[in-house]
Protein backbone atom coordinates (compact mmCIF):
# COMPACT_ATOMS: atom_id res chain seq x y z
CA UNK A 1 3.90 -64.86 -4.87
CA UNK A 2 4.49 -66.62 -8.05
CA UNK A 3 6.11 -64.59 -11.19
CA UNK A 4 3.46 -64.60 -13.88
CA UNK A 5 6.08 -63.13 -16.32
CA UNK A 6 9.79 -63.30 -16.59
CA UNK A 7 11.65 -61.72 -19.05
CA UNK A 8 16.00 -62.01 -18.75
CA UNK A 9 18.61 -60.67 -21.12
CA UNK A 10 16.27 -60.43 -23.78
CA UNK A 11 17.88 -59.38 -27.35
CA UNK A 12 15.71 -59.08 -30.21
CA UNK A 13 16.08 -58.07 -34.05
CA UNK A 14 14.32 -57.15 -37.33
CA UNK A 15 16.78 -58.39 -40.05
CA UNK A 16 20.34 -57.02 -39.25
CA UNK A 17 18.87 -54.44 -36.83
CA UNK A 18 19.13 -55.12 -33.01
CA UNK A 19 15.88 -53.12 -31.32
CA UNK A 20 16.01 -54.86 -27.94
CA UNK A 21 19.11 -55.26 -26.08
CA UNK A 22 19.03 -56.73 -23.38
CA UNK A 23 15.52 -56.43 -21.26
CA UNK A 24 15.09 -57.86 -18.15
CA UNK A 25 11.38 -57.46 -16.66
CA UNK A 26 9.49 -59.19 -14.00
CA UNK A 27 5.70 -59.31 -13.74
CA UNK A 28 3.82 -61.08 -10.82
CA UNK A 29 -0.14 -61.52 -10.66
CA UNK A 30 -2.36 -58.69 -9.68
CA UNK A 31 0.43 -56.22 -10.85
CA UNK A 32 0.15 -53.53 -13.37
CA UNK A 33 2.94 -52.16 -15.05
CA UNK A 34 3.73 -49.50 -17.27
CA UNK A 35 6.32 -49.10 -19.89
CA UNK A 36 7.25 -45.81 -20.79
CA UNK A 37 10.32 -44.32 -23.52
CA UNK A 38 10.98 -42.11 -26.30
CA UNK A 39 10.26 -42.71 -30.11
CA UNK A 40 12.11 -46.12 -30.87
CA UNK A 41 13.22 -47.42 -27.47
CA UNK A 42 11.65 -51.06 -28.27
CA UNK A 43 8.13 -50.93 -26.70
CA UNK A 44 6.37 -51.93 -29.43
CA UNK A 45 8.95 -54.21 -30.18
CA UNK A 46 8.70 -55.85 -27.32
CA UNK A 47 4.98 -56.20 -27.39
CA UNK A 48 5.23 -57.92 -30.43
CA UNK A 49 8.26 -59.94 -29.50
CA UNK A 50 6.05 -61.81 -26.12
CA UNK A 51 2.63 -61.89 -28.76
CA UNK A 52 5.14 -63.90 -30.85
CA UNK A 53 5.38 -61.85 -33.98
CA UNK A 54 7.51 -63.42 -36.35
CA UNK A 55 8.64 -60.09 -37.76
CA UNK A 56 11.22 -60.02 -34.79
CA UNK A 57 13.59 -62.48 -34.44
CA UNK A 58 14.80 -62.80 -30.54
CA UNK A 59 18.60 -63.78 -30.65
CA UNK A 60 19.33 -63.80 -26.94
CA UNK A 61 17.47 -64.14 -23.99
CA UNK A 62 14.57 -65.53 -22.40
CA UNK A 63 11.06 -65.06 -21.46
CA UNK A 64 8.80 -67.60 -19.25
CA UNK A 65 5.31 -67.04 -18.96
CA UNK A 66 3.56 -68.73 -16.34
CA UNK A 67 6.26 -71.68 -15.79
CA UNK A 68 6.53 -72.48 -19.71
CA UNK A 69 8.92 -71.20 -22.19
CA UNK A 70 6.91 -68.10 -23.66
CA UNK A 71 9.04 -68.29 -26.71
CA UNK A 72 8.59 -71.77 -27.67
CA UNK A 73 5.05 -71.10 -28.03
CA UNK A 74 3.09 -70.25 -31.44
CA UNK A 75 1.06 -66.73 -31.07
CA UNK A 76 -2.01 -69.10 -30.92
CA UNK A 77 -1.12 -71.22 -28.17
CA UNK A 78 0.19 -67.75 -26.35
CA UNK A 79 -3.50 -66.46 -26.28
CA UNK A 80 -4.72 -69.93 -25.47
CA UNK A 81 -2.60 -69.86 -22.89
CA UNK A 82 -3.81 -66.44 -21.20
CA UNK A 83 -1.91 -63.39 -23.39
CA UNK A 84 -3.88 -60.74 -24.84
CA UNK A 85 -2.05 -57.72 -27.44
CA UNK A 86 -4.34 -54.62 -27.47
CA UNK A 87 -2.64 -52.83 -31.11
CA UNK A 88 -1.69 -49.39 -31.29
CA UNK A 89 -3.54 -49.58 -34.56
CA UNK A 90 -6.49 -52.31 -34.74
CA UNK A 91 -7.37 -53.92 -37.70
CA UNK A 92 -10.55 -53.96 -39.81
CA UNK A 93 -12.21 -57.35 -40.78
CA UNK A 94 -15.04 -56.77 -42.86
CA UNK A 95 -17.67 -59.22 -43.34
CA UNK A 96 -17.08 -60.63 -40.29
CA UNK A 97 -19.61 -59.43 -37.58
CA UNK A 98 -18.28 -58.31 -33.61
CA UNK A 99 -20.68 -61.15 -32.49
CA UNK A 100 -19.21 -63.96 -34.89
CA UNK A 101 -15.80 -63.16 -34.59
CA UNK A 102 -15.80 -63.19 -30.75
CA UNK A 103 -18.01 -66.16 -30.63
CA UNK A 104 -15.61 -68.09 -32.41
CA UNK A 105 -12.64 -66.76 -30.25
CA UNK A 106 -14.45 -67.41 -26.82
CA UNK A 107 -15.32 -71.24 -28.29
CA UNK A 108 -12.06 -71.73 -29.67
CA UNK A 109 -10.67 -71.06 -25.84
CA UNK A 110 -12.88 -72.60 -24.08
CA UNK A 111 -11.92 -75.86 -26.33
CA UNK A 112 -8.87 -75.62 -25.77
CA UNK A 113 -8.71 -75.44 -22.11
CA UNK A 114 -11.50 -78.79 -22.43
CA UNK A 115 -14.74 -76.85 -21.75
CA UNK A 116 -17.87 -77.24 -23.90
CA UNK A 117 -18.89 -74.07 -26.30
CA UNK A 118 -21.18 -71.63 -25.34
CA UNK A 119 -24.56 -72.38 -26.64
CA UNK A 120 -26.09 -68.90 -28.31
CA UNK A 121 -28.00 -67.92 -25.54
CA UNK A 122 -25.45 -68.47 -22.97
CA UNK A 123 -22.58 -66.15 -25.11
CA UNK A 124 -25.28 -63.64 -26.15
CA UNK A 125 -26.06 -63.29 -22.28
CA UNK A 126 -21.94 -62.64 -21.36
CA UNK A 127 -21.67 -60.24 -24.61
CA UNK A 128 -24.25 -58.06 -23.33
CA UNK A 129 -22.74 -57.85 -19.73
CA UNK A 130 -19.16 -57.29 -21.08
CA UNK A 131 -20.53 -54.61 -23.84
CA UNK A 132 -21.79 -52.73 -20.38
CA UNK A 133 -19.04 -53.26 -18.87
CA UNK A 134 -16.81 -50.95 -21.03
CA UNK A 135 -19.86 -48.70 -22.09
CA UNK A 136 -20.14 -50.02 -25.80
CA UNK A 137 -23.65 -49.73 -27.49
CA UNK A 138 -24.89 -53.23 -27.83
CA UNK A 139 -25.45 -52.07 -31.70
CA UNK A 140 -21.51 -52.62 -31.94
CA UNK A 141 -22.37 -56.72 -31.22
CA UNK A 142 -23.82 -56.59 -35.40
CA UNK A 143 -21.16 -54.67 -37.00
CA UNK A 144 -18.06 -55.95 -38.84
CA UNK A 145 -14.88 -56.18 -36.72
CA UNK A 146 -13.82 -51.89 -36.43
CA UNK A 147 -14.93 -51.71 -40.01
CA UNK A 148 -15.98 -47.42 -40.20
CA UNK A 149 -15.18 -47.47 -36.32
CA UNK A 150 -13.27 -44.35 -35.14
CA UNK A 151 -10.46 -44.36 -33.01
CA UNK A 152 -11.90 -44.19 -29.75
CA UNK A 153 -14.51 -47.00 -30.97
CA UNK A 154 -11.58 -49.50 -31.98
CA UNK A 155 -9.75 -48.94 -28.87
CA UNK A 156 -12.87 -49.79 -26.99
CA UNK A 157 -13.52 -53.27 -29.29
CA UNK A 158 -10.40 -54.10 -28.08
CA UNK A 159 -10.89 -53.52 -24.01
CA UNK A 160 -14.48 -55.49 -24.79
CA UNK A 161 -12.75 -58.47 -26.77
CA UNK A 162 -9.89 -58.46 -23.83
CA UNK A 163 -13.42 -58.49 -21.17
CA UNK A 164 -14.80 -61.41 -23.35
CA UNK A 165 -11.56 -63.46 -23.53
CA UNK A 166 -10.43 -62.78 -19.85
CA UNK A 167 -6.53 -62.93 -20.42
CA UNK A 168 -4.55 -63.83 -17.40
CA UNK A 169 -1.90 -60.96 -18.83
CA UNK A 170 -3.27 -57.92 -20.88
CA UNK A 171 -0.49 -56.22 -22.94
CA UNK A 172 -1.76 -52.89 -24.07
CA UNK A 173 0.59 -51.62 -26.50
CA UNK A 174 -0.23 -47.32 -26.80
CA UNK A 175 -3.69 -48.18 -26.07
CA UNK A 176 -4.28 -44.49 -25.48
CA UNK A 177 -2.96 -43.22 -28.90
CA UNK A 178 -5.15 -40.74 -30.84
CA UNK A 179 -8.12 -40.94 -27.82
CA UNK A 180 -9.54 -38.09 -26.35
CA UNK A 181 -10.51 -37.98 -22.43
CA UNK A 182 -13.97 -38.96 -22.67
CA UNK A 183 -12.58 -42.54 -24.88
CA UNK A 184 -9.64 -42.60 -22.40
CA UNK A 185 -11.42 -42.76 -19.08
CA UNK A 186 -13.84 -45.40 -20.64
CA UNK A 187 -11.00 -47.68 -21.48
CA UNK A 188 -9.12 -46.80 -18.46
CA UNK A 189 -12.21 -48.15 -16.73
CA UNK A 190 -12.68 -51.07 -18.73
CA UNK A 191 -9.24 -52.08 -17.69
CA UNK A 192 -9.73 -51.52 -13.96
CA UNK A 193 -12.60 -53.30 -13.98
CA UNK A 194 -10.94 -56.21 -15.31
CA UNK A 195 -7.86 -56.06 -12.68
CA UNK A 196 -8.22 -59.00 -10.79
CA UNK A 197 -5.81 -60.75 -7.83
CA UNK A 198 -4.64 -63.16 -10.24
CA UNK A 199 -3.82 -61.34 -13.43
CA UNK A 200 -1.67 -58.98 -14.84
CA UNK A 201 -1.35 -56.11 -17.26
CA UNK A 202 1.81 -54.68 -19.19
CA UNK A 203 0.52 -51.27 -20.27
CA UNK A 204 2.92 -49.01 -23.01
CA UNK A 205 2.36 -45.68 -23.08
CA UNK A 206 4.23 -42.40 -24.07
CA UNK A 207 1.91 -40.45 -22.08
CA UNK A 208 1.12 -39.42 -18.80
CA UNK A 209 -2.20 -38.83 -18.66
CA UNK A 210 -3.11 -42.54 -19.18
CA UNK A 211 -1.64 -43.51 -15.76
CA UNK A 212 -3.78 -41.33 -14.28
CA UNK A 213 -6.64 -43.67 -14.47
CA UNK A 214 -4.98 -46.78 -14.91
CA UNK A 215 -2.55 -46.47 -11.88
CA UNK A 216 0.61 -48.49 -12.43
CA UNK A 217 2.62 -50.62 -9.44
CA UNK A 218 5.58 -50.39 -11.30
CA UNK A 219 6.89 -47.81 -14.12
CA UNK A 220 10.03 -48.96 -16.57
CA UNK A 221 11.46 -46.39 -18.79
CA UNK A 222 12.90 -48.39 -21.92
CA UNK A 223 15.71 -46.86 -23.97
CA UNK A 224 17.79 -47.85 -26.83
CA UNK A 225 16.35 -51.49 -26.71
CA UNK A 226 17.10 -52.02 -22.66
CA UNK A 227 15.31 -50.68 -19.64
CA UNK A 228 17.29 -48.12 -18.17
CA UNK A 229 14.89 -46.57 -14.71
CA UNK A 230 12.25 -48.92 -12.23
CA UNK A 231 10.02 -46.73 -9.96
CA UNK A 232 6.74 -46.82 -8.40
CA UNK A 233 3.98 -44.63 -10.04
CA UNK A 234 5.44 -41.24 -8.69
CA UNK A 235 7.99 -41.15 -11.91
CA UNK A 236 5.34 -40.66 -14.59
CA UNK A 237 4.97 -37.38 -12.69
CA UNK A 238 8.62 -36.42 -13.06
CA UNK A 239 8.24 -37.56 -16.62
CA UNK A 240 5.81 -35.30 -17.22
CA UNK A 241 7.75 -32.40 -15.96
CA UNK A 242 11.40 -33.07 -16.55
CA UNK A 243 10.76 -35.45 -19.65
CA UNK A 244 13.72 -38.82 -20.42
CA UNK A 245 16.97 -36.44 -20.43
CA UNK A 246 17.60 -36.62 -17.22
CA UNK A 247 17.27 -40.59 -17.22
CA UNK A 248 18.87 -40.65 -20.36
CA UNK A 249 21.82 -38.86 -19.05
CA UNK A 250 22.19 -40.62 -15.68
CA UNK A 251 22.92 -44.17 -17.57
């Protein structure tokens, strides 16, 4: 099987400050998996590193996405090309309406890859089954972009823009921060019913509880900028019990 992802050696910094030191991370279709770590171990970092923030400067290293250099690529050709970042902390765009702002995504796509736009009736028709899909109220469609949304609303926006968009690889960076179960299990769900054969999700978490409904293939634990511990699903478990010391300690 073809590696969808492929990160080596990869050093990144925010002015003099080295956060990631060396990750080396391999992601193949139909795989999810889950990066876990302590406070300041580089996850976030390193979702905004492959989304192509230009806060982070990457000094070392590479990443290839899909047989193309991931890092040569502006953030807008990365999400043309199939990469989605759900943000710990979605933004609010008011005056700019769910339905608009989507439309205009989907379209701008779809252009890119040399399809014609959806016509109204034809994006209207794959809002409303997407907006079921992840249990949003099809009221949402009218509103401004997570303008007086709560947490557990924004967090859902985002699992119905990644529906809409249909990323080949989903990066979920602490999607489940600040949601209780009931907003949890819907966007677990909307995840898993986006899994697919031929993409891929990189899901950050500091939690457990998350991987209980969106089962990982593979867990990394990240420290100190590299990625210290690969297992299979069973270590969230012992994370849960015996927390990072004893990973810490054995590296």
């Amino acid at each position: 099987m073809n590696t969808l992802l492929k990160i080596e050696n990869l050093h990144a910094s925010v002015g003099e400050k080295e956060i990631l030191r060396g990750v080396d991370l391999s992601v193949r279709p139909g795989e999810v998996h889950a990066i876990m770590g302590p406070n300041g171990a580089g996850k976030s970092t390193l979702a905004a590193v492959l989304s192509g923030r230009e806060t982070f400067t990457v000094t070392e290293g590479s990443a290839t996405y899909d047989g193309r250099d991931l890092l040569a690529l502006s953030p807008e050709e990365r999400s043309w090309a199939g990469i989605f970042l759900g943000f710990q902390y979605p933004v609010e765009i008011p005056g700019v309406s769910n339905a608009n702002f989507m439309k205009a995504a989907v379209n701008e796509h779809r252009k890119q890859r040399g399809l014609e736009p959806l016509g109204a009736g034809a994006f209207l028709k794959l809002m409303k089954e997407k907006m079921a899909a992840v249990e949003m109220d099809p009221s949402f469609s009218g509103r401004g972009v997570n303008v007086g949304f709560s947490g557990g609303e924004k967090k859902r926006n985002e699992i119905f823009q990644m529906a809409m968009l249909e990323p080949r690889l989903a990066i979920l960076d602490e999607t489940d921060s600040g949601l209780d179960v009931d907003a949890l299990r819907i966007v677990a769900t909307g995840v898993n019913t986006l899994r697919t054969p031929d993409n891929a999700f990189l899901v950050i978490t500091h939690y457990q509880r998350l991987l209980d409904y969106i089962v990982p293939d593979v867990i990394h634990v990240l420290y100190q900028g590299r990625i210290i511990h690969t297992a299979g699903k069973e270590l969230a478990l012992e994370i849960e019990r015996k927390g990072y010391d004893w990973l810490i300690h054995e590296n």
